[in-house]
N, C-alpha and C. Protein backbone atom coordinates (compact mmCIF):
# COMPACT_ATOMS: atom_id res chain seq x y z
N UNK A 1 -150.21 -93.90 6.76
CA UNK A 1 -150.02 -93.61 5.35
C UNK A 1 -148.52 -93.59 5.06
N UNK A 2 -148.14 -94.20 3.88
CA UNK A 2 -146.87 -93.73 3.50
C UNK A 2 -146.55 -92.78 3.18
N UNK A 3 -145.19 -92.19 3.35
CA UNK A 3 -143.97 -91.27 3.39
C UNK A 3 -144.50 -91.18 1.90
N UNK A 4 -144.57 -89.67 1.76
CA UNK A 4 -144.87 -88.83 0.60
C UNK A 4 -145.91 -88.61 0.33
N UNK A 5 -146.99 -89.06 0.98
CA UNK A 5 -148.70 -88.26 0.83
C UNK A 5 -148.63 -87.58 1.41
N UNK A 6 -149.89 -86.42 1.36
CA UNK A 6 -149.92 -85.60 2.18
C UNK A 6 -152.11 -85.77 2.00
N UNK A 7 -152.38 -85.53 3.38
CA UNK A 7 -153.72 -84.93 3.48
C UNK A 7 -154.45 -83.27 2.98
N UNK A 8 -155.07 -83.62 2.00
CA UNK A 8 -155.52 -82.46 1.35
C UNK A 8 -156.89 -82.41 1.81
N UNK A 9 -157.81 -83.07 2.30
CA UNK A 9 -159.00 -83.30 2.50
C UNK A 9 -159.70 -84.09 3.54
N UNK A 10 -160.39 -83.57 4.59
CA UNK A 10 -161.32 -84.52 5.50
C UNK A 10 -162.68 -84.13 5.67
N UNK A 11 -163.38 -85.06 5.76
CA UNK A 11 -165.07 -84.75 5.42
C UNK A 11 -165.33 -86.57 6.29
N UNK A 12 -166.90 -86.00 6.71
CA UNK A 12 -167.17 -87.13 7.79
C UNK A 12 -167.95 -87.66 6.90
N UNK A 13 -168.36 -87.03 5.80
CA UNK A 13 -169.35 -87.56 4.70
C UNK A 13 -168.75 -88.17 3.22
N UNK A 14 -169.67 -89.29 3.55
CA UNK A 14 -168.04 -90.05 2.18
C UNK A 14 -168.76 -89.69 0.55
N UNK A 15 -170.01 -88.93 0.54
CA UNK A 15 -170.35 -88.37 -0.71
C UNK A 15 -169.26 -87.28 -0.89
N UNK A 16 -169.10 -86.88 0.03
CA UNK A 16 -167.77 -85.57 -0.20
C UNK A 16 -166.58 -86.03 -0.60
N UNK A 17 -166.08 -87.03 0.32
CA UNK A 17 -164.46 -87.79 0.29
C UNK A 17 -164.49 -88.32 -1.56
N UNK A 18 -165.53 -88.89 -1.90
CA UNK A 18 -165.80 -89.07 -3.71
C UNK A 18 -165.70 -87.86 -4.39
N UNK A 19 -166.75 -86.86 -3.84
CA UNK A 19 -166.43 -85.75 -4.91
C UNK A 19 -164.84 -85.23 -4.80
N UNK A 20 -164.32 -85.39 -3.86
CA UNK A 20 -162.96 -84.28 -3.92
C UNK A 20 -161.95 -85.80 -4.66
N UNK A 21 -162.25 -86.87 -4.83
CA UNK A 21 -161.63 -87.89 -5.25
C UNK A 21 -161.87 -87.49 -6.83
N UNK A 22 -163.10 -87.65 -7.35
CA UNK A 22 -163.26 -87.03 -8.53
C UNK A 22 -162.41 -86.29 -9.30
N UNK A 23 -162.35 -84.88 -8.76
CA UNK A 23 -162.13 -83.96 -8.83
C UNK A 23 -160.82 -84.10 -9.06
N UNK A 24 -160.35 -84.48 -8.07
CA UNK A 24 -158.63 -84.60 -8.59
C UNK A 24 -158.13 -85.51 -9.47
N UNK A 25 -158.89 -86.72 -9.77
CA UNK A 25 -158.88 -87.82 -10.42
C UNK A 25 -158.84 -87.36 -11.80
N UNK A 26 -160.06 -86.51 -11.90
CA UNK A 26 -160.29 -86.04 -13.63
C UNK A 26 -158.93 -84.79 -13.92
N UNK A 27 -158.56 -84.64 -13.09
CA UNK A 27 -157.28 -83.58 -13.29
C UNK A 27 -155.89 -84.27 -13.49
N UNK A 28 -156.08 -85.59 -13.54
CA UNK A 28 -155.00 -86.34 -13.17
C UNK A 28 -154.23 -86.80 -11.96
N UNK A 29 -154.41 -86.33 -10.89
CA UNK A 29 -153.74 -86.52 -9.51
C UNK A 29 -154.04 -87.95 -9.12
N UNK A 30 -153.62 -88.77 -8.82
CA UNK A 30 -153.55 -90.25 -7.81
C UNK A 30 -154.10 -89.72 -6.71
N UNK A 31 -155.02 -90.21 -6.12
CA UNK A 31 -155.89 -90.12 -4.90
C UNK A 31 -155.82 -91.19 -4.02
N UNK A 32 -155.41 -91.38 -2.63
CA UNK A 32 -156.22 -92.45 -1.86
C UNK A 32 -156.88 -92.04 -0.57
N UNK A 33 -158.13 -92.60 -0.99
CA UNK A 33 -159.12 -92.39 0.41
C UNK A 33 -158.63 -93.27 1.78
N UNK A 34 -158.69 -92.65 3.12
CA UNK A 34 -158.64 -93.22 4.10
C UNK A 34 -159.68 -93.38 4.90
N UNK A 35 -160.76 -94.36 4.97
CA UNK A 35 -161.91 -94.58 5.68
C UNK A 35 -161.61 -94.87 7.41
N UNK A 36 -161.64 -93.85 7.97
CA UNK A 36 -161.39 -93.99 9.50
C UNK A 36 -162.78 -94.09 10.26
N UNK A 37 -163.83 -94.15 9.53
CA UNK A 37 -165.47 -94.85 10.22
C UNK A 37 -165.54 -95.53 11.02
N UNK A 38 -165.69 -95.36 12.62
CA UNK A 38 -165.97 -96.52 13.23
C UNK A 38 -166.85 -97.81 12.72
N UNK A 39 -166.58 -99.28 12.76
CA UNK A 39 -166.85 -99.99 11.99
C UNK A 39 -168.83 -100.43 12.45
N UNK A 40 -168.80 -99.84 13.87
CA UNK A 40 -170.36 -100.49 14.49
C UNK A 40 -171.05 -98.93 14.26
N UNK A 41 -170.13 -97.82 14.29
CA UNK A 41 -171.12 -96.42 14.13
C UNK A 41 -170.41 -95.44 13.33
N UNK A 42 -171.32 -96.05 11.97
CA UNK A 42 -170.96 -94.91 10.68
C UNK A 42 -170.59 -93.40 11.28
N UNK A 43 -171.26 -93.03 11.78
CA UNK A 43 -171.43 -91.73 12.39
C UNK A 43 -170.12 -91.09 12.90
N UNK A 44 -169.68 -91.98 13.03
CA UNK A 44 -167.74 -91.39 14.13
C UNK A 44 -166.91 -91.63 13.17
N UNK A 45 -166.06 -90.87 13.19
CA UNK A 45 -164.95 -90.98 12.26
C UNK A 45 -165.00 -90.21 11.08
N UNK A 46 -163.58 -89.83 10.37
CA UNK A 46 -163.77 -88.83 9.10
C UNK A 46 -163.03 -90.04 8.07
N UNK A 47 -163.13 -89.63 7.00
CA UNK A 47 -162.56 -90.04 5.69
C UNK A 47 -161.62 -89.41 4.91
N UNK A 48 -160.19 -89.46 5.10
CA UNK A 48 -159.17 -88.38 4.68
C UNK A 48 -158.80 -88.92 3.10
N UNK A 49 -158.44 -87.63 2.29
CA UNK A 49 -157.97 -87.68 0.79
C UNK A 49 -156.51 -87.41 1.03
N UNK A 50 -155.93 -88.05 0.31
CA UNK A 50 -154.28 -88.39 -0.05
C UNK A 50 -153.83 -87.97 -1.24
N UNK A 51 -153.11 -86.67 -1.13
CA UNK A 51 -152.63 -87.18 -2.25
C UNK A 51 -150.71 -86.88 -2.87
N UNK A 52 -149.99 -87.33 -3.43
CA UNK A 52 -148.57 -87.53 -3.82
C UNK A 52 -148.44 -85.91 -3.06
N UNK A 53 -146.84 -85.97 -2.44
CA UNK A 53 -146.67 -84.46 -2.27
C UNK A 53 -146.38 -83.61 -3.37
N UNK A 54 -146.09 -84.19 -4.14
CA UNK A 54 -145.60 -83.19 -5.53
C UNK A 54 -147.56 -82.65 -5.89
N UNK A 55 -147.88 -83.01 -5.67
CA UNK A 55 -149.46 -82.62 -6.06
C UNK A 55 -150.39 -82.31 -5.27
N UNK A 56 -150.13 -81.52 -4.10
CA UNK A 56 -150.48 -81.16 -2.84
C UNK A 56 -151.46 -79.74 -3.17
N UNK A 57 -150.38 -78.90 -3.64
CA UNK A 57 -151.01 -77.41 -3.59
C UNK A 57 -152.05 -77.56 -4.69
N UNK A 58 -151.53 -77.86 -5.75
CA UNK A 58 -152.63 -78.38 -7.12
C UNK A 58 -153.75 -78.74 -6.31
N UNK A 59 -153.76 -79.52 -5.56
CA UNK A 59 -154.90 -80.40 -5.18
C UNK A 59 -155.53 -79.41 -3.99
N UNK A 60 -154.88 -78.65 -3.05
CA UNK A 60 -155.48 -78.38 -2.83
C UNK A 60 -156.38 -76.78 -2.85
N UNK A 61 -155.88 -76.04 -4.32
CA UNK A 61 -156.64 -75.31 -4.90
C UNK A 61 -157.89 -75.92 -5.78
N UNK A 62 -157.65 -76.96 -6.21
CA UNK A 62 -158.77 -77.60 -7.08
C UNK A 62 -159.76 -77.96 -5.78
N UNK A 63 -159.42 -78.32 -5.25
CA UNK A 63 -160.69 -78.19 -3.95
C UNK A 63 -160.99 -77.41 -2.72
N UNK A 64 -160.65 -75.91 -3.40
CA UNK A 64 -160.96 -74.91 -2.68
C UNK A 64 -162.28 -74.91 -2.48
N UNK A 65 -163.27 -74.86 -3.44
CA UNK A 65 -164.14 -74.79 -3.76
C UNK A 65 -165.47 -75.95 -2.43
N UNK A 66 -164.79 -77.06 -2.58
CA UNK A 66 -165.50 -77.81 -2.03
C UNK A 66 -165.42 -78.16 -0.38
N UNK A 67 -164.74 -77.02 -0.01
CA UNK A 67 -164.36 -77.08 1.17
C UNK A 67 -165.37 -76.05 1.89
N UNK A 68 -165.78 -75.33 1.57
CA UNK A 68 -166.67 -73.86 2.24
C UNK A 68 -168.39 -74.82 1.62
């Protein structure tokens, strides 16, 4: 990833990696998903959320919630 994201989010389930994309999306934040899925077994691997460092803590109180 480039210099100035930061990881706010990992979930092995990519219905999750969307909702917390959502979520910050409708708040305004720039999001990018990182699909690290092994390519022969869905099953391995997580899906990390990105987002600008200036929008880190924002982001990751707005998805306090979806983390528990």
């Amino acid at each position: 990833m480039e210099e100035g994201w930061k990881q706010v989010f990992l979930t092995g389930e990519e219905y999750k990696a969307n909702m917390a994309k959502d979520i910050l999306e409708n708040d305004g934040i720039k999001t990018v998903l990182m699909n690290r899925h092994d390519t022969a077994y869905k099953s391995f691997g997580d899906i990390e959320v990105y987002v600008q460092e200036a929008d880190e803590q924002k982001a990751l109180e707005l998805l306090k919630e979806l983390k528990n």
